[in-house]
C-alpha atoms as a PDB file:
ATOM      1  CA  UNK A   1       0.000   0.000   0.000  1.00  0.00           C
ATOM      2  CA  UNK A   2       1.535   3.197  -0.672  1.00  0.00           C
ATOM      3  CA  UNK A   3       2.051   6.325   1.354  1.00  0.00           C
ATOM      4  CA  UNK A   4      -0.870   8.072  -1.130  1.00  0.00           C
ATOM      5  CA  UNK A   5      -3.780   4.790  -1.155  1.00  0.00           C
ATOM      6  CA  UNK A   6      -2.683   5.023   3.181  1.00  0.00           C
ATOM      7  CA  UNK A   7      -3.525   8.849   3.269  1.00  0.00           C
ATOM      8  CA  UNK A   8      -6.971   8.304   1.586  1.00  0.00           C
ATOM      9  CA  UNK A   9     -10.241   7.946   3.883  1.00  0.00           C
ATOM     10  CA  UNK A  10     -12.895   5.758   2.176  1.00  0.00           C
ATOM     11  CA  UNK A  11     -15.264   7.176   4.726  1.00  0.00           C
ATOM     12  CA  UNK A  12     -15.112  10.268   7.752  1.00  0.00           C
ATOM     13  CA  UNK A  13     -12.959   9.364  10.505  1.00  0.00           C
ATOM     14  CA  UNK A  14     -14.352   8.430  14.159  1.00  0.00           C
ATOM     15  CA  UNK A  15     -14.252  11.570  16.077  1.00  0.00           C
ATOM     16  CA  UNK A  16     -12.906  11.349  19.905  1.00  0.00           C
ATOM     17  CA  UNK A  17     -16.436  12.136  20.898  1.00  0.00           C
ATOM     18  CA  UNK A  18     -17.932   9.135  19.341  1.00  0.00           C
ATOM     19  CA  UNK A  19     -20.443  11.206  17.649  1.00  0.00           C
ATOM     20  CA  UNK A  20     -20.316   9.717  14.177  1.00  0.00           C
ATOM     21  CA  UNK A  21     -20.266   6.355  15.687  1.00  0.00           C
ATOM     22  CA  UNK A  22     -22.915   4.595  14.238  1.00  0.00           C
ATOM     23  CA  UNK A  23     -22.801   5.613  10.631  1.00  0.00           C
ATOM     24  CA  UNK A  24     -18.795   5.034  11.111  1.00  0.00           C
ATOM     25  CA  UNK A  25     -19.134   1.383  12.363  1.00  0.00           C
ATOM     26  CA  UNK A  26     -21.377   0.693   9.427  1.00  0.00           C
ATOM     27  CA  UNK A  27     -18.779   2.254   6.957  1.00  0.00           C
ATOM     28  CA  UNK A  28     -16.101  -0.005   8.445  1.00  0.00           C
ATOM     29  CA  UNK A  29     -17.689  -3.478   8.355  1.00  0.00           C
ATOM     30  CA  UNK A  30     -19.205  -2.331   5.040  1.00  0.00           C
ATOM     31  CA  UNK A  31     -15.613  -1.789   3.594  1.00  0.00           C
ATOM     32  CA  UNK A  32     -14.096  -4.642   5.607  1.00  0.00           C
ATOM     33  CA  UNK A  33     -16.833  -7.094   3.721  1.00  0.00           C
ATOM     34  CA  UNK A  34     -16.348  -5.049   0.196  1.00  0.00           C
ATOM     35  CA  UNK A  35     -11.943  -5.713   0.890  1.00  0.00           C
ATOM     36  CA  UNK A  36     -13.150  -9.759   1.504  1.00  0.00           C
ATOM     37  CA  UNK A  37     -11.651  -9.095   5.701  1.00  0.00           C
ATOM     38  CA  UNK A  38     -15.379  -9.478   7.449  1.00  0.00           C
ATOM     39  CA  UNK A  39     -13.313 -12.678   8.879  1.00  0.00           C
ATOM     40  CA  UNK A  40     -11.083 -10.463  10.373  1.00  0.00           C
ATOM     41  CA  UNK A  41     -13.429  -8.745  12.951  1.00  0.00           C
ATOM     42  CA  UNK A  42     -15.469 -12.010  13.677  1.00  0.00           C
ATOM     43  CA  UNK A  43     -14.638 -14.677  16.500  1.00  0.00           C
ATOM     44  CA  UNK A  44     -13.762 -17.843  15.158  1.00  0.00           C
ATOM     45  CA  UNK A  45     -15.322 -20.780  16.210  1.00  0.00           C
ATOM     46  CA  UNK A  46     -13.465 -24.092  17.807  1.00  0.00           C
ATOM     47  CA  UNK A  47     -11.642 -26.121  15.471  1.00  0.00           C
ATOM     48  CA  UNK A  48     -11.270 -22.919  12.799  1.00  0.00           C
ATOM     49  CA  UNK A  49      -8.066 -21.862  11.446  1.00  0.00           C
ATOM     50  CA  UNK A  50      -7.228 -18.690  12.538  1.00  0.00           C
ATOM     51  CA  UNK A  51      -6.862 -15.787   9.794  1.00  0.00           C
ATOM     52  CA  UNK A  52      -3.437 -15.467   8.058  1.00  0.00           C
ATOM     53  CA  UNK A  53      -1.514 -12.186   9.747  1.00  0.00           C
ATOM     54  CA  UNK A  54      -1.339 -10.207   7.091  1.00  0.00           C
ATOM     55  CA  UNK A  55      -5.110 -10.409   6.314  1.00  0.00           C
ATOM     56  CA  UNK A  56      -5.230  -9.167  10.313  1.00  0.00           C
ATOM     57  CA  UNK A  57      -2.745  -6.793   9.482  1.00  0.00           C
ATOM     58  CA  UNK A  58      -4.464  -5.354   6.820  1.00  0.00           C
ATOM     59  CA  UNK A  59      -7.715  -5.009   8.352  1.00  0.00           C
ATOM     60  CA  UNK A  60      -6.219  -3.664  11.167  1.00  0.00           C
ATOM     61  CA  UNK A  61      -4.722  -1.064   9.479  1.00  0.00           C
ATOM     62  CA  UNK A  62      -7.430  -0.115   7.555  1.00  0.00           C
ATOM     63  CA  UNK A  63      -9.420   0.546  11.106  1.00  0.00           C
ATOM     64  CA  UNK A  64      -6.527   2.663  12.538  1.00  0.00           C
ATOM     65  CA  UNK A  65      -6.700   5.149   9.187  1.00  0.00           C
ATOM     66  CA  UNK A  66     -10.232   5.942  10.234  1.00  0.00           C
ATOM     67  CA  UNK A  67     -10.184   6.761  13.659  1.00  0.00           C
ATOM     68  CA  UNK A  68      -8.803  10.030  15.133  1.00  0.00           C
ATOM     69  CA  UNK A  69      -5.248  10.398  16.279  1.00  0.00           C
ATOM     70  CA  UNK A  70      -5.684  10.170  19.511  1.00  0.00           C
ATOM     71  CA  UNK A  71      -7.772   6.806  19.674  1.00  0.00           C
ATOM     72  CA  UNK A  72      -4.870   5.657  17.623  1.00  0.00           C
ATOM     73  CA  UNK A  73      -2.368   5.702  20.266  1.00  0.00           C
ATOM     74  CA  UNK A  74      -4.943   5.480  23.364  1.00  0.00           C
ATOM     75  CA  UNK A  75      -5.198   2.055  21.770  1.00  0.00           C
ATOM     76  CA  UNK A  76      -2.205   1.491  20.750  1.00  0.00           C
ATOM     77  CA  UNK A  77      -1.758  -1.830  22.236  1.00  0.00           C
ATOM     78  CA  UNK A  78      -4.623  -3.488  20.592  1.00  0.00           C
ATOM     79  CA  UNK A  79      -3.262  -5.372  17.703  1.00  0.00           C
ATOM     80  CA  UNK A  80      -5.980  -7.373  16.373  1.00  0.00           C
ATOM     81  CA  UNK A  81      -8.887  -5.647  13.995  1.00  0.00           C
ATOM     82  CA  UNK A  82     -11.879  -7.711  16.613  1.00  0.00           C
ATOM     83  CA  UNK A  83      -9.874  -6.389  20.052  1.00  0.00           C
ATOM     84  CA  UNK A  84      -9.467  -2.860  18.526  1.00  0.00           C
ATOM     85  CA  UNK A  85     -13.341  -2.880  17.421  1.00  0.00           C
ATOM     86  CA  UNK A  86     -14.948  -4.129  20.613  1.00  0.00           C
ATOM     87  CA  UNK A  87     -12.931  -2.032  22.680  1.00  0.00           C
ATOM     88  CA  UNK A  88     -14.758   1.148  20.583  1.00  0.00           C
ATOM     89  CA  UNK A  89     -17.759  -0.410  20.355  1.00  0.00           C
ATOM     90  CA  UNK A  90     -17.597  -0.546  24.780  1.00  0.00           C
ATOM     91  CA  UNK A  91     -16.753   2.519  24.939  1.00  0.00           C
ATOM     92  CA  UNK A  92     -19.302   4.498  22.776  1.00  0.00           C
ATOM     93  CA  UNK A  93     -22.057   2.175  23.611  1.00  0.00           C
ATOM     94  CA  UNK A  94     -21.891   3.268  27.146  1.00  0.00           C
ATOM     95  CA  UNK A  95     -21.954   6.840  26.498  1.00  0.00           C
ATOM     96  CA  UNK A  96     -25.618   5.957  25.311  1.00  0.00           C
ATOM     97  CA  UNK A  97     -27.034   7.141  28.594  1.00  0.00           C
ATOM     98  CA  UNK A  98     -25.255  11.123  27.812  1.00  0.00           C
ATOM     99  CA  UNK A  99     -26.184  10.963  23.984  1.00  0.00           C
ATOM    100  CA  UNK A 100     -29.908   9.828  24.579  1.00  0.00           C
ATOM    101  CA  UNK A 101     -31.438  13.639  26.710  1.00  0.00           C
ATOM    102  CA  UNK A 102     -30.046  15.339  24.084  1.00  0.00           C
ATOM    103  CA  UNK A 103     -31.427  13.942  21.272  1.00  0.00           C
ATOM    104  CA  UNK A 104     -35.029  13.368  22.800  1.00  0.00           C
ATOM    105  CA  UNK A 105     -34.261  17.449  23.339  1.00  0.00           C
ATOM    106  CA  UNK A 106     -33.760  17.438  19.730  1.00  0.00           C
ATOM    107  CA  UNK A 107     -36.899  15.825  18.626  1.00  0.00           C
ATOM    108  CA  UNK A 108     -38.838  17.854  20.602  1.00  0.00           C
ATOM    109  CA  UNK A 109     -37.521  21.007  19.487  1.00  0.00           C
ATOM    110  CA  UNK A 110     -37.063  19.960  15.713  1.00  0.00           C
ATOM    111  CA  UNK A 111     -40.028  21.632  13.728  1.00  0.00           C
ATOM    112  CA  UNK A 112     -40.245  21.361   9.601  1.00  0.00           C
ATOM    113  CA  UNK A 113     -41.289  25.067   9.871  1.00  0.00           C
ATOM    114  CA  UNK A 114     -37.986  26.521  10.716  1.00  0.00           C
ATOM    115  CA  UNK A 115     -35.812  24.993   8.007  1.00  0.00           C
ATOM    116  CA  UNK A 116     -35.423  27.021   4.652  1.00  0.00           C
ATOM    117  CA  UNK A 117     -35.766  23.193   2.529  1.00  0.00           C
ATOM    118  CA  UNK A 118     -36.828  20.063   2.560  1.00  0.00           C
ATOM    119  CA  UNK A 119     -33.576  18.573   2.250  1.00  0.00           C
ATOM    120  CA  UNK A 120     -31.732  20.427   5.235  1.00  0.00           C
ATOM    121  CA  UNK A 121     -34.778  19.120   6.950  1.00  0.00           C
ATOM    122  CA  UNK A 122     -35.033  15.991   6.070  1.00  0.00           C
ATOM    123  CA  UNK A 123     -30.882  15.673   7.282  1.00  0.00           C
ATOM    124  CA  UNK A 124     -31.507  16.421  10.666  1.00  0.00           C
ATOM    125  CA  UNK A 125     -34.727  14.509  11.193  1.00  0.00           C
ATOM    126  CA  UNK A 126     -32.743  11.384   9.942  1.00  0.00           C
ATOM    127  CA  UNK A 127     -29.276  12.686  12.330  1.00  0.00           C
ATOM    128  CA  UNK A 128     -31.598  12.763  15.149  1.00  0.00           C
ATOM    129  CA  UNK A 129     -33.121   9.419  14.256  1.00  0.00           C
ATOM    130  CA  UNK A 130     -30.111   7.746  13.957  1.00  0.00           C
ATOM    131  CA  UNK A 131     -29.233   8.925  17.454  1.00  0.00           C
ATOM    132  CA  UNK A 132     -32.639   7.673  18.864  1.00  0.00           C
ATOM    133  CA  UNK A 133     -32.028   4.146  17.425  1.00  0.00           C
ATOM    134  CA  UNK A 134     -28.641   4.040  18.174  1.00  0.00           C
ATOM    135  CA  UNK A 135     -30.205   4.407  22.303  1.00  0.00           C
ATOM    136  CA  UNK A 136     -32.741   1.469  21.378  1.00  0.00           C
ATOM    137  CA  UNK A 137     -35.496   4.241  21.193  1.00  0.00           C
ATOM    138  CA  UNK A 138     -38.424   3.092  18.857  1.00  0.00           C
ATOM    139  CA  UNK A 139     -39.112   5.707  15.999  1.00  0.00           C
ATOM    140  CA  UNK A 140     -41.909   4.899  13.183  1.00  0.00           C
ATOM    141  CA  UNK A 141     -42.764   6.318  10.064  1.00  0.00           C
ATOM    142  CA  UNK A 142     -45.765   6.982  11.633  1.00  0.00           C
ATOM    143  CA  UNK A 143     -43.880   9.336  14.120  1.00  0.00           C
ATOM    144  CA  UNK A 144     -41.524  11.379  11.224  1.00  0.00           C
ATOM    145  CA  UNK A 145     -44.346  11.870   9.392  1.00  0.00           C
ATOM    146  CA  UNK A 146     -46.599  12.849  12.306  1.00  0.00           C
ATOM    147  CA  UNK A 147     -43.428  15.108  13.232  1.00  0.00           C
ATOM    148  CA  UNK A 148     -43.429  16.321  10.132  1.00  0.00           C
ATOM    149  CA  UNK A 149     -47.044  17.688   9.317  1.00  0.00           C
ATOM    150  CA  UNK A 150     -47.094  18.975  13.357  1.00  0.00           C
ATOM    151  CA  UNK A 151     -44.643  21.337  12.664  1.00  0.00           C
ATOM    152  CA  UNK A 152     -45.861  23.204   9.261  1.00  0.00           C
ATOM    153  CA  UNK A 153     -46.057  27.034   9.505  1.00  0.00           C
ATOM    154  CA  UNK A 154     -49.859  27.992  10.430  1.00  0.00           C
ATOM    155  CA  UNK A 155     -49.863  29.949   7.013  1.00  0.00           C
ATOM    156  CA  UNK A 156     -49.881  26.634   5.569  1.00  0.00           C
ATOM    157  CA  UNK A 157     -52.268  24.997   7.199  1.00  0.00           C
ATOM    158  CA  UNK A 158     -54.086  23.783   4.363  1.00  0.00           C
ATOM    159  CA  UNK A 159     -51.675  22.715   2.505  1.00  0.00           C
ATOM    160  CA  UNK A 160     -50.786  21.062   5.560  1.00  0.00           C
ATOM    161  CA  UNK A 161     -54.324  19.097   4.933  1.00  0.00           C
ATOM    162  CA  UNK A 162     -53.982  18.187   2.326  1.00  0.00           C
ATOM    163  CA  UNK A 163     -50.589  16.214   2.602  1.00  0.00           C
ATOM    164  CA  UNK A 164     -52.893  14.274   5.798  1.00  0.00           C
ATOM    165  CA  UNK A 165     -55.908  13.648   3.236  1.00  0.00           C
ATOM    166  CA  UNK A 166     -53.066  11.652   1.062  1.00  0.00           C
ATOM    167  CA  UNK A 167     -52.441   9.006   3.848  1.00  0.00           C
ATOM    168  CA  UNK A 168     -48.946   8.436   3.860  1.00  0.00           C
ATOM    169  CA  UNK A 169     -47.658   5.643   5.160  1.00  0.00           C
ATOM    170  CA  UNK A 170     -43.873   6.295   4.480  1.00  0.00           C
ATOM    171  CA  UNK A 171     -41.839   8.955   5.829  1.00  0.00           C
ATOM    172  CA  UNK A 172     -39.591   8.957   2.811  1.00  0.00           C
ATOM    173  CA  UNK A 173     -42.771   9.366   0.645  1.00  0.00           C
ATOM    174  CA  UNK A 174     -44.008  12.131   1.927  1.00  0.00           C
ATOM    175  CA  UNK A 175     -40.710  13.782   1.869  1.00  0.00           C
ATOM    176  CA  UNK A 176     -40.898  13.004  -1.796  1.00  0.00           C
ATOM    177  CA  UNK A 177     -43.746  14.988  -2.247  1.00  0.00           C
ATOM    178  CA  UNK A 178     -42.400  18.149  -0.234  1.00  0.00           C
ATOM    179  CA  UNK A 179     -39.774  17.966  -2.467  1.00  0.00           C
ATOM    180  CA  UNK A 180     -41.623  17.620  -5.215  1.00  0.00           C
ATOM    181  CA  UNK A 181     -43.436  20.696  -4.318  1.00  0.00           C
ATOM    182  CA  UNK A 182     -40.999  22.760  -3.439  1.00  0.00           C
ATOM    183  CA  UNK A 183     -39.062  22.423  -6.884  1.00  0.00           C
ATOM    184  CA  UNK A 184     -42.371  23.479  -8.729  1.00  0.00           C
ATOM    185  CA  UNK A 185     -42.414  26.141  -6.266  1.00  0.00           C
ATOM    186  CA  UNK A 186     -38.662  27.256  -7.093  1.00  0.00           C
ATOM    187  CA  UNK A 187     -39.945  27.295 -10.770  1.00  0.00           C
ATOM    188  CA  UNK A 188     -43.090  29.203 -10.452  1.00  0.00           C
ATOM    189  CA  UNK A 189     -41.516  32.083  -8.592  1.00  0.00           C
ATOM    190  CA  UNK A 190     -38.364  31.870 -11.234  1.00  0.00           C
ATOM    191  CA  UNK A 191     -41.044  32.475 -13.834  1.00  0.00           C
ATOM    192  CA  UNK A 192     -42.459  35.109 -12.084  1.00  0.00           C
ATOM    193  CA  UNK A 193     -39.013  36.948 -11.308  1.00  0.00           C
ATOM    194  CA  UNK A 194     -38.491  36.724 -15.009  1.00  0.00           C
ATOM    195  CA  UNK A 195     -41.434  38.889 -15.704  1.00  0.00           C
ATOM    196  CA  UNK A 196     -43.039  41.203 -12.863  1.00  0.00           C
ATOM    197  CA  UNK A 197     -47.217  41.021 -13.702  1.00  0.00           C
ATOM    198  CA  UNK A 198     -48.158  43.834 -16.243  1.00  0.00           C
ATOM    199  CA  UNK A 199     -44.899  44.167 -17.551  1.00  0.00           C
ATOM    200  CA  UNK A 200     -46.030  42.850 -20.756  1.00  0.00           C
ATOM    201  CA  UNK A 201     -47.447  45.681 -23.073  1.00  0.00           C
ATOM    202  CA  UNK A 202     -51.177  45.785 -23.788  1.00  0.00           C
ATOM    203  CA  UNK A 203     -51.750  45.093 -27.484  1.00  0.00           C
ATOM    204  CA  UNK A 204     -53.679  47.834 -28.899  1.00  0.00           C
ATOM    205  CA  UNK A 205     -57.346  47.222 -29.903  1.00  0.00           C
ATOM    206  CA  UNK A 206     -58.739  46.325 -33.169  1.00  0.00           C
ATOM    207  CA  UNK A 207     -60.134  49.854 -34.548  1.00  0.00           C
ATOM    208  CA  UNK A 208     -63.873  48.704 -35.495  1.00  0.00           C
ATOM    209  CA  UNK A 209     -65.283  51.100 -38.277  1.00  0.00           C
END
């Protein structure tokens, strides 16, 4: 592997704070399976042969290039890819119990109202999510969407109906259709910046003798 392919992050690094745990644990096995190493992070059952070292080796060093500097040498001593990855996985599960009150904060502040678009929206509604699951917390469809229509500005209120008369049943559906929406809306207002009303001369009338 060469000093360039080494430098190279397939994915965001795990921060000290553990905060992009979840998505980063995901993005590791997901690799480690894509590189043919899944073997690597797994416990091997009696009477298996253990994995050669330099498929260890490899896997280990592809963990240590995405996590922060100073998890590298705080765990410096762990030389196997499944130590190195349980040790993590203890230590940010247990910080569970600080992560959950401020993410159920979150939710209950987060209102569709005060984001400028859909899709800025629609990130943090899936970032606090992720955090919710993450603590074991249960979150539907039913409650994003239900989050979702809750929070509309009054001034849209029926507009706001008429999204509940369509009966969604998917969260990513109905997110669909706000986006949807708001590109006609983009559009319509682009056509209307183009040309202010009455700008447009008056054709002259037919002279009837």
């Amino acid at each position: 592997m060469s000093d360039a392919d080494y430098a190279k992050k397939e994915f965001p690094i795990l921060t000290v704070n553990g905060g992009n745990y979840q998505t980063w644990s995901m993005d590791c096995e997901i690799n480690l399976t894509a590189m043919e190493l899944s073997e690597s992070i797994r416990r091997q059952g009696a009477g298996v042969a253990p994995l050669p070292m330099p498929k260890r080796a490899k896997a280990l060093a592809f963990i240590r290039k995405h996590i922060h500097e100073d998890l590298k040498v705080e765990y410096l001593e762990l030389r196997g890819p499944l130590l190195l990855l349980e040790a993590l996985r203890e230590r940010y599960t247990a910080e569970k119990t600080a992560i959950l009150p401020k993410a159920r904060a979150e939710w209950a502040q987060l209102r569709f109202c005060d984001f400028k678009t859909v899709e800025s929206y629609n990130s943090a509604v899936h970032r606090i999510v992720s955090k919710l699951r993450f603590c074991n917390q249960v979150v539907t469809d039913e409650d994003m969407i239900e989050k979702t229509l809750d929070t509309f500005h009054p001034k849209n209120s029926m507009m706001q109906e008429q999204y509940r008369e369509a009966k969604y049943t998917k969260y990513s559906k109905l997110i669909q259709s706000l986006l949807n929406a708001e590109v006609h809306s983009k559009l319509l207002m682009t056509n209307f910046n183009n040309r202010y009303v009455g700008s447009q001369p008056i054709p002259e009338a037919h002279v009837v003798h």
